[in-house]
Protein backbone atom coordinates (compact mmCIF):
# COMPACT_ATOMS: atom_id res chain seq x y z
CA UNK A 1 99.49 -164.97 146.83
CA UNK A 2 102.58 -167.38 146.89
CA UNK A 3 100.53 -170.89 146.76
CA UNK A 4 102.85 -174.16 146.71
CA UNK A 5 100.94 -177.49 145.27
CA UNK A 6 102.57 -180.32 146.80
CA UNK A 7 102.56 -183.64 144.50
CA UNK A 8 104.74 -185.84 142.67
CA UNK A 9 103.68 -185.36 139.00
CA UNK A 10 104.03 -181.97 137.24
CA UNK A 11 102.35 -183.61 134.29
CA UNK A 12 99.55 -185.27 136.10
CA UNK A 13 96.21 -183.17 134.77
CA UNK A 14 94.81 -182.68 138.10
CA UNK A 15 98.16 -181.30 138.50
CA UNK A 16 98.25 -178.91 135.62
CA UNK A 17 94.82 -177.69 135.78
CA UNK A 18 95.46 -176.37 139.43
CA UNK A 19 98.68 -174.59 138.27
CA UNK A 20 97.16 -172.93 135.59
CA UNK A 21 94.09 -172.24 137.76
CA UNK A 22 96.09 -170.57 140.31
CA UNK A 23 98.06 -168.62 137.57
CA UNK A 24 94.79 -167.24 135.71
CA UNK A 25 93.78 -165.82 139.11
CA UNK A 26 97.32 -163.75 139.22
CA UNK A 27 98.71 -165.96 141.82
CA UNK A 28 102.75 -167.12 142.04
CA UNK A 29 102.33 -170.97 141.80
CA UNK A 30 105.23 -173.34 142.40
CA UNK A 31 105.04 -177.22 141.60
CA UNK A 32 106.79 -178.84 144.56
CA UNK A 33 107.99 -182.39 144.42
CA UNK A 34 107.02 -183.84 147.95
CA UNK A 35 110.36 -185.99 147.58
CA UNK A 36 112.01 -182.64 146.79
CA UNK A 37 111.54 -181.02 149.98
CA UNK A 38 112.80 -181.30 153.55
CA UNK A 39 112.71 -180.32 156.99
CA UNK A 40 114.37 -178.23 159.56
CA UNK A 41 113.11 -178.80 163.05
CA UNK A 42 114.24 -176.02 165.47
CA UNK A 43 112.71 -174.25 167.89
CA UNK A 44 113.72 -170.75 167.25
CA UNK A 45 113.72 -171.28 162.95
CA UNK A 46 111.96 -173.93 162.14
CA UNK A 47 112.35 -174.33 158.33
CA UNK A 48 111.01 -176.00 154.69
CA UNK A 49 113.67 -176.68 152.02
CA UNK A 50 113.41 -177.06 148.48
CA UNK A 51 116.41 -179.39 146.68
CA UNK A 52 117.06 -176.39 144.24
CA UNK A 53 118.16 -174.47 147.51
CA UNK A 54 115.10 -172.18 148.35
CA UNK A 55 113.36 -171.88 151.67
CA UNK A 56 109.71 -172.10 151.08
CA UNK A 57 108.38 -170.73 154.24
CA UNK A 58 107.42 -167.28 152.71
CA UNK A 59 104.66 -169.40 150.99
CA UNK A 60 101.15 -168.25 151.66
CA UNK A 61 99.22 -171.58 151.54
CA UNK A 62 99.90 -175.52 150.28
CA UNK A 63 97.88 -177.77 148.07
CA UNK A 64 98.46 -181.15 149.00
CA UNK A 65 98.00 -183.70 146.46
CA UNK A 66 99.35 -186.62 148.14
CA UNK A 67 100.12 -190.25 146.23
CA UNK A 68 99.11 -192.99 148.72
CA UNK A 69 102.95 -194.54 148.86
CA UNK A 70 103.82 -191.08 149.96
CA UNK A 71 101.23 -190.59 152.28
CA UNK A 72 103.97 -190.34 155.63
CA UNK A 73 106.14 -188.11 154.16
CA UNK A 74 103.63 -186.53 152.65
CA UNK A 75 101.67 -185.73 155.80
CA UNK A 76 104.72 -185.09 157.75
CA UNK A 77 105.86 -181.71 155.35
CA UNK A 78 102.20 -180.65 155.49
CA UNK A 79 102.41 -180.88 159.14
CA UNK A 80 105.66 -179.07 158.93
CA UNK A 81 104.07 -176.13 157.12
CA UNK A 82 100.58 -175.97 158.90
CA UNK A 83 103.36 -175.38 162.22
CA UNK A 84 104.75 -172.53 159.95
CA UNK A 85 101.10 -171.21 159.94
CA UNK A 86 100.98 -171.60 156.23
CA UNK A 87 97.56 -172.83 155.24
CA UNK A 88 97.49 -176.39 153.94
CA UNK A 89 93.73 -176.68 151.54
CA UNK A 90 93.32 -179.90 153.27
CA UNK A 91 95.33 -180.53 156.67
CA UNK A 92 97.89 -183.25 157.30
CA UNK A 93 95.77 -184.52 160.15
CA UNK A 94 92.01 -184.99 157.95
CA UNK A 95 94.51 -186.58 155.11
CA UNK A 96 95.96 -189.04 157.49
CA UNK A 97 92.62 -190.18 158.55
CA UNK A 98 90.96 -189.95 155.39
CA UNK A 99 93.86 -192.55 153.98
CA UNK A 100 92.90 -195.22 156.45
CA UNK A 101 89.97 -196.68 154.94
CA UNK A 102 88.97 -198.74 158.27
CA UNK A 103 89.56 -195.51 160.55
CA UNK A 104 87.42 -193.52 157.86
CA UNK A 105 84.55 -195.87 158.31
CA UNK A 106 84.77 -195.83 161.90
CA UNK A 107 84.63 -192.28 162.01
CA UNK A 108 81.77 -191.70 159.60
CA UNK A 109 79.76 -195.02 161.19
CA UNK A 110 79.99 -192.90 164.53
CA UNK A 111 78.86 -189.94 163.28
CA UNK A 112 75.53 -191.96 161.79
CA UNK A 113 76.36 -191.92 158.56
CA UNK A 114 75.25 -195.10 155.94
CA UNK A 115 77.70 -197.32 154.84
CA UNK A 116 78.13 -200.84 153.24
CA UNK A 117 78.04 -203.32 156.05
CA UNK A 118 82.03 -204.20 156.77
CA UNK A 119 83.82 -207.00 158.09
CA UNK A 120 87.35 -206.47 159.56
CA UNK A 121 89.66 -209.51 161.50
CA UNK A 122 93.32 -210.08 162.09
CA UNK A 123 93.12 -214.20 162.00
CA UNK A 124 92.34 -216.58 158.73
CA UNK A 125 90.38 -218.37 161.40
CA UNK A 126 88.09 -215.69 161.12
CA UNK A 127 87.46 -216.06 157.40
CA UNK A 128 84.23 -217.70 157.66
CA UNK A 129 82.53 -215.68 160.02
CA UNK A 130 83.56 -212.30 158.22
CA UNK A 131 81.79 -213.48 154.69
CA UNK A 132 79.17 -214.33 157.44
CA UNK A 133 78.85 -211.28 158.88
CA UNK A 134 78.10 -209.20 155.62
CA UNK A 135 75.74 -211.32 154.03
CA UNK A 136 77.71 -213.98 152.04
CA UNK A 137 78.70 -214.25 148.60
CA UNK A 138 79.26 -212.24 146.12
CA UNK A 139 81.06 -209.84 148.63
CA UNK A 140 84.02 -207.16 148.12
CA UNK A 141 87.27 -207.50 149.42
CA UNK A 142 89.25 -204.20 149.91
CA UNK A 143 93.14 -203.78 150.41
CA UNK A 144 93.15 -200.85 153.36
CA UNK A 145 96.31 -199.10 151.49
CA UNK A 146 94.51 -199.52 147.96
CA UNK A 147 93.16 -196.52 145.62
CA UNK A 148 91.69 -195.47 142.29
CA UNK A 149 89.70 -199.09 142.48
CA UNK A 150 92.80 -200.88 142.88
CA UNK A 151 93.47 -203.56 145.18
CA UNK A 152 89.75 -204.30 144.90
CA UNK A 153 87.84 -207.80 144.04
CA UNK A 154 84.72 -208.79 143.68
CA UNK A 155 84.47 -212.49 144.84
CA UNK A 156 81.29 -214.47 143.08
CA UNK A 157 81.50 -217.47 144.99
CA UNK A 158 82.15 -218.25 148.39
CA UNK A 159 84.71 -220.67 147.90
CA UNK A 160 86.45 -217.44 145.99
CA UNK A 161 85.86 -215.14 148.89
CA UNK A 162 87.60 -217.38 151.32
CA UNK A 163 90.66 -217.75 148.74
CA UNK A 164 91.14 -214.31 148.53
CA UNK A 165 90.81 -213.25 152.00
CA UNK A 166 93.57 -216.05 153.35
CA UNK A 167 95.83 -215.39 150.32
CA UNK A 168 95.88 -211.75 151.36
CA UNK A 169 96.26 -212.53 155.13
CA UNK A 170 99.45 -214.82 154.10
CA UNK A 171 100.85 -212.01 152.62
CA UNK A 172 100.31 -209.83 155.85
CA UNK A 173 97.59 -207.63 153.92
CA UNK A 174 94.90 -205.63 155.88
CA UNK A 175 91.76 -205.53 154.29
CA UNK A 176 88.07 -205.20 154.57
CA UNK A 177 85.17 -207.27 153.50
CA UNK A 178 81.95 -205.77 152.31
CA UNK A 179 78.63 -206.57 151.12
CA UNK A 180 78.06 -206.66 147.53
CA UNK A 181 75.56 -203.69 145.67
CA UNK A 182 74.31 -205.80 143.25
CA UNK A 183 71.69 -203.15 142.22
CA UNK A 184 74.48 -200.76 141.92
CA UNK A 185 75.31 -202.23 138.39
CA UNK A 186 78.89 -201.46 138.28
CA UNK A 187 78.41 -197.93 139.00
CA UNK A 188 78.77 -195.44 141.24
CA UNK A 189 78.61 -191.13 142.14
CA UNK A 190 81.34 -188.86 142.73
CA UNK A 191 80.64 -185.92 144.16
CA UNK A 192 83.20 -182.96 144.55
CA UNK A 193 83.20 -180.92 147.74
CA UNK A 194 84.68 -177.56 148.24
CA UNK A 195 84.33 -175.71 151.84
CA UNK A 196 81.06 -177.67 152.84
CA UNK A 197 79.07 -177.07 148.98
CA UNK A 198 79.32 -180.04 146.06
CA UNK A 199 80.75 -177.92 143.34
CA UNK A 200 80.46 -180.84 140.88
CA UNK A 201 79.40 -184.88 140.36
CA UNK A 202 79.21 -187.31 137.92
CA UNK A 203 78.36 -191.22 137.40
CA UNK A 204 81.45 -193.39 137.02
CA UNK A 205 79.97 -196.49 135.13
CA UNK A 206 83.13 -199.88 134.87
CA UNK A 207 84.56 -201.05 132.04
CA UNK A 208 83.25 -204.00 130.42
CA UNK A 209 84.62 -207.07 132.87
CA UNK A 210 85.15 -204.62 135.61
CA UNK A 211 83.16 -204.38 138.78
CA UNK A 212 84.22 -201.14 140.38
CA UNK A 213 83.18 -198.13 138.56
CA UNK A 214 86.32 -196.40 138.29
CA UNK A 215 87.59 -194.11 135.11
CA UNK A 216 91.37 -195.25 136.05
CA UNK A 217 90.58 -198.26 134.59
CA UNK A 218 88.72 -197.42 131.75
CA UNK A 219 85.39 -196.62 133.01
CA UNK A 220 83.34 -194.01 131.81
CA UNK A 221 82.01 -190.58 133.46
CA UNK A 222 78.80 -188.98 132.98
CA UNK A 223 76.84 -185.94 134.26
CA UNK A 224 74.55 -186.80 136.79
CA UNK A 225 71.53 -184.98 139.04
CA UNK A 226 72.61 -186.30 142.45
CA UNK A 227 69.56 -185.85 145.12
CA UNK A 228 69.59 -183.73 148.34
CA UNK A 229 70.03 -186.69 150.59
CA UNK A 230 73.16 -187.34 148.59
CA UNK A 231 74.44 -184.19 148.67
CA UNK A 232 73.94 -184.06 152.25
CA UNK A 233 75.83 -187.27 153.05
CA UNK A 234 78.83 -186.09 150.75
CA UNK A 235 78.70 -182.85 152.75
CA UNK A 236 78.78 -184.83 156.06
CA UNK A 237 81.54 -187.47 155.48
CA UNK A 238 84.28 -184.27 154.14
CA UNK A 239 83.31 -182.65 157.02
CA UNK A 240 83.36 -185.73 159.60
CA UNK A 241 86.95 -186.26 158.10
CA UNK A 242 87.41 -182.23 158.55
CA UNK A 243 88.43 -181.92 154.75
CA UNK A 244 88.01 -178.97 153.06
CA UNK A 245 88.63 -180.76 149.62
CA UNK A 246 87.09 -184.15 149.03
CA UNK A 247 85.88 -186.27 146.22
CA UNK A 248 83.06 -188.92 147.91
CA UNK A 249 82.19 -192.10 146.42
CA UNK A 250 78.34 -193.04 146.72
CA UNK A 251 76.56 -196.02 145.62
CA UNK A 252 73.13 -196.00 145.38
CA UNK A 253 71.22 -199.63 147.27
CA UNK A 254 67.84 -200.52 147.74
CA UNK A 255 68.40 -199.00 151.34
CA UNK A 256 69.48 -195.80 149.87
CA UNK A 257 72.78 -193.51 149.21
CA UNK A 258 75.80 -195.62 151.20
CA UNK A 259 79.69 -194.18 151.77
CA UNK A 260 81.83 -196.00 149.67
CA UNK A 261 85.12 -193.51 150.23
CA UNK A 262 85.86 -190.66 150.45
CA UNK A 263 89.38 -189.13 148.97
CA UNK A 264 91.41 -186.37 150.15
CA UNK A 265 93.17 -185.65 146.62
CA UNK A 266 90.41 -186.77 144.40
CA UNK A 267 90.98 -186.44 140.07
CA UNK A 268 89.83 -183.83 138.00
CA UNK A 269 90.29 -184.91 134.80
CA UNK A 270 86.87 -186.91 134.79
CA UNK A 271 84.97 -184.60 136.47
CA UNK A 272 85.94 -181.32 134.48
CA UNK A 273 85.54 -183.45 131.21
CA UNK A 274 82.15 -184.63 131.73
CA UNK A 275 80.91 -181.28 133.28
CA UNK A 276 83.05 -178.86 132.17
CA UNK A 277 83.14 -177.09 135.59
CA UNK A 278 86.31 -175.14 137.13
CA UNK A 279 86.41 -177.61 139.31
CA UNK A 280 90.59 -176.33 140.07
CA UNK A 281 89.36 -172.66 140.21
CA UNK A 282 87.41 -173.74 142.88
CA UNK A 283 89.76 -175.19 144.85
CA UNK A 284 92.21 -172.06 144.05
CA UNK A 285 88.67 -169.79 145.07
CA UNK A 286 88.63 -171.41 148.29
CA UNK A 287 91.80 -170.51 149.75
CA UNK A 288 91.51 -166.82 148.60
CA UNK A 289 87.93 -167.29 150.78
CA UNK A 290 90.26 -169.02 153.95
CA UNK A 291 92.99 -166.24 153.90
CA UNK A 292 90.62 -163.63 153.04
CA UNK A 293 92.30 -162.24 149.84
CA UNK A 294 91.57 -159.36 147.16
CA UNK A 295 92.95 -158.98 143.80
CA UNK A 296 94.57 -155.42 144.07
CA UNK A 297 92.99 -152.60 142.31
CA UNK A 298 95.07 -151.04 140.16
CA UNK A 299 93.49 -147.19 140.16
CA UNK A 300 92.73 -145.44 136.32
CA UNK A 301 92.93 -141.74 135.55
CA UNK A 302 89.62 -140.15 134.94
């Protein structure tokens, strides 16, 4: 198959991993630069270009692996190629939704499933009543556009929590307030899913003077034995957000397994490393599975 992985980094090891991946299984892979490409909207040859001057719509599918700043465009040339009826691994609609970490919740809250209690408001005259509403200090506050634990604080006091909420609002910020896991310990899960299974998970644990276990930041991963209630949820929330590709973040409370996020191009680097799973061969196995492809058998005298 002809399978195009859409990012920004050739170098990136998520990046690499699903190249070679897709090459081991005898597939044509191309690295295309989302910035790279462009659009021809017409209603008799609709097309995708490539800066080098290819068309790419003889590809076969798309692996989007979308950087948050580019998460428009990004969405927009999946779009483009989903109307092409080339098959994206995770659709430009799921991503969209998956990227908006207040919609998310909204969507996974209706569906029943447990997250941290969250506080959301337009007005600094709100301020009090939203460290109110989830419990008081220490609480979270949470950039919307943020990623990979940035744009995240942890705010000890409440005198802190109101400074950083209003000096976000005066900069026109959206964010979210949550209530603080103390039990959590600075850690949480990650659990891969792949076409409704968890193919992989680990413990992300912080750095020292770091809050939000995250390996970005020099955190550590280790192999862990999620349980069956876990796995369930992470199963749920991909499929609430109708991706087919997710990494979900879990924190474990004293009321059990909550949604922290849930990512639509989640890392590999950690996860292979610490559990030296083929985690990208998955992802490559999964779209032979969705356009129902064989390796050709080459025949052998007798």
């Amino acid at each position: 198959m002809r399978i195009g992985l859409l990012a920004s980094n050739p170098d990136l090891y998520s990046n690499r991993r699903i190249m070679e991946a897709g090459a081991e299984r005898g597939h044509r892979m191309s690295f295309l630069d989302i910035r790279q490409c462009y659009m021809k909207l017409d209603p008799d040859e609709p097309e995708v270009h490539y800066r080098d001057g290819r068309i790419l719509n003889n590809l076969d599918a798309v692996i989007p692996r979308i950087r948050p700043s580019q998460t428009f465009y990004g969405c927009a040339l999946t779009r483009h190629f989903e109307s092409l009826d080339i098959f994206a691994l995770n659709g430009s609609a799921a991503i969209s939704q998956s990227r908006d970490k207040l919609f998310s919740l909204q969507l996974l809250q209706q569906s029943g499933l447990n997250i941290p209690t969250s506080g959301f408001a337009n007005s600094p005259v709100d301020t009090n009543e939203l460290i109110e509403m989830v419990g008081g200090a220490p609480l979270v506050v949470k950039l919307l556009e943020g990623t990979q634990g940035r744009g995240v604080v942890l705010a000890e006091t409440r005198k802190a929590g109101e400074s950083v909420i209003n000096a976000f609002k005066s900069l026109k910020a959206n964010l979210l307030v949550q209530e603080f896991i103390r039990e959590a310990e600075g850690k949480d899960l990650r659990l891969f899913v792949i076409d409704g299974r968890v193919v992989a998970s680990i413990q992300r644990e912080a750095a020292p003077g770091e809050f939000r276990a995250n390996i970005h930041q020099g955190g550590t991963a280790s192999v862990v034995k999620v349980t069956a209630e876990e796995k369930r949820l992470a199963i749920k929330a991909a499929k609430v957000l109708g991706l087919k590709v997710a990494g979900v973040d879990i924190i474990r409370s004293r009321k059990g397994p909550l949604l922290l996020e849930v990512n639509s191009s989640p890392g590999l680097e950690g996860i292979e490393s610490a559990t030296r799973k083929d985690v990208a061969g998955a992802m490559i196995i999964s779209i032979e599975k969705a356009l129902k492809w064989r390796p050709a058998v080459i025949a052998q005298d007798c």
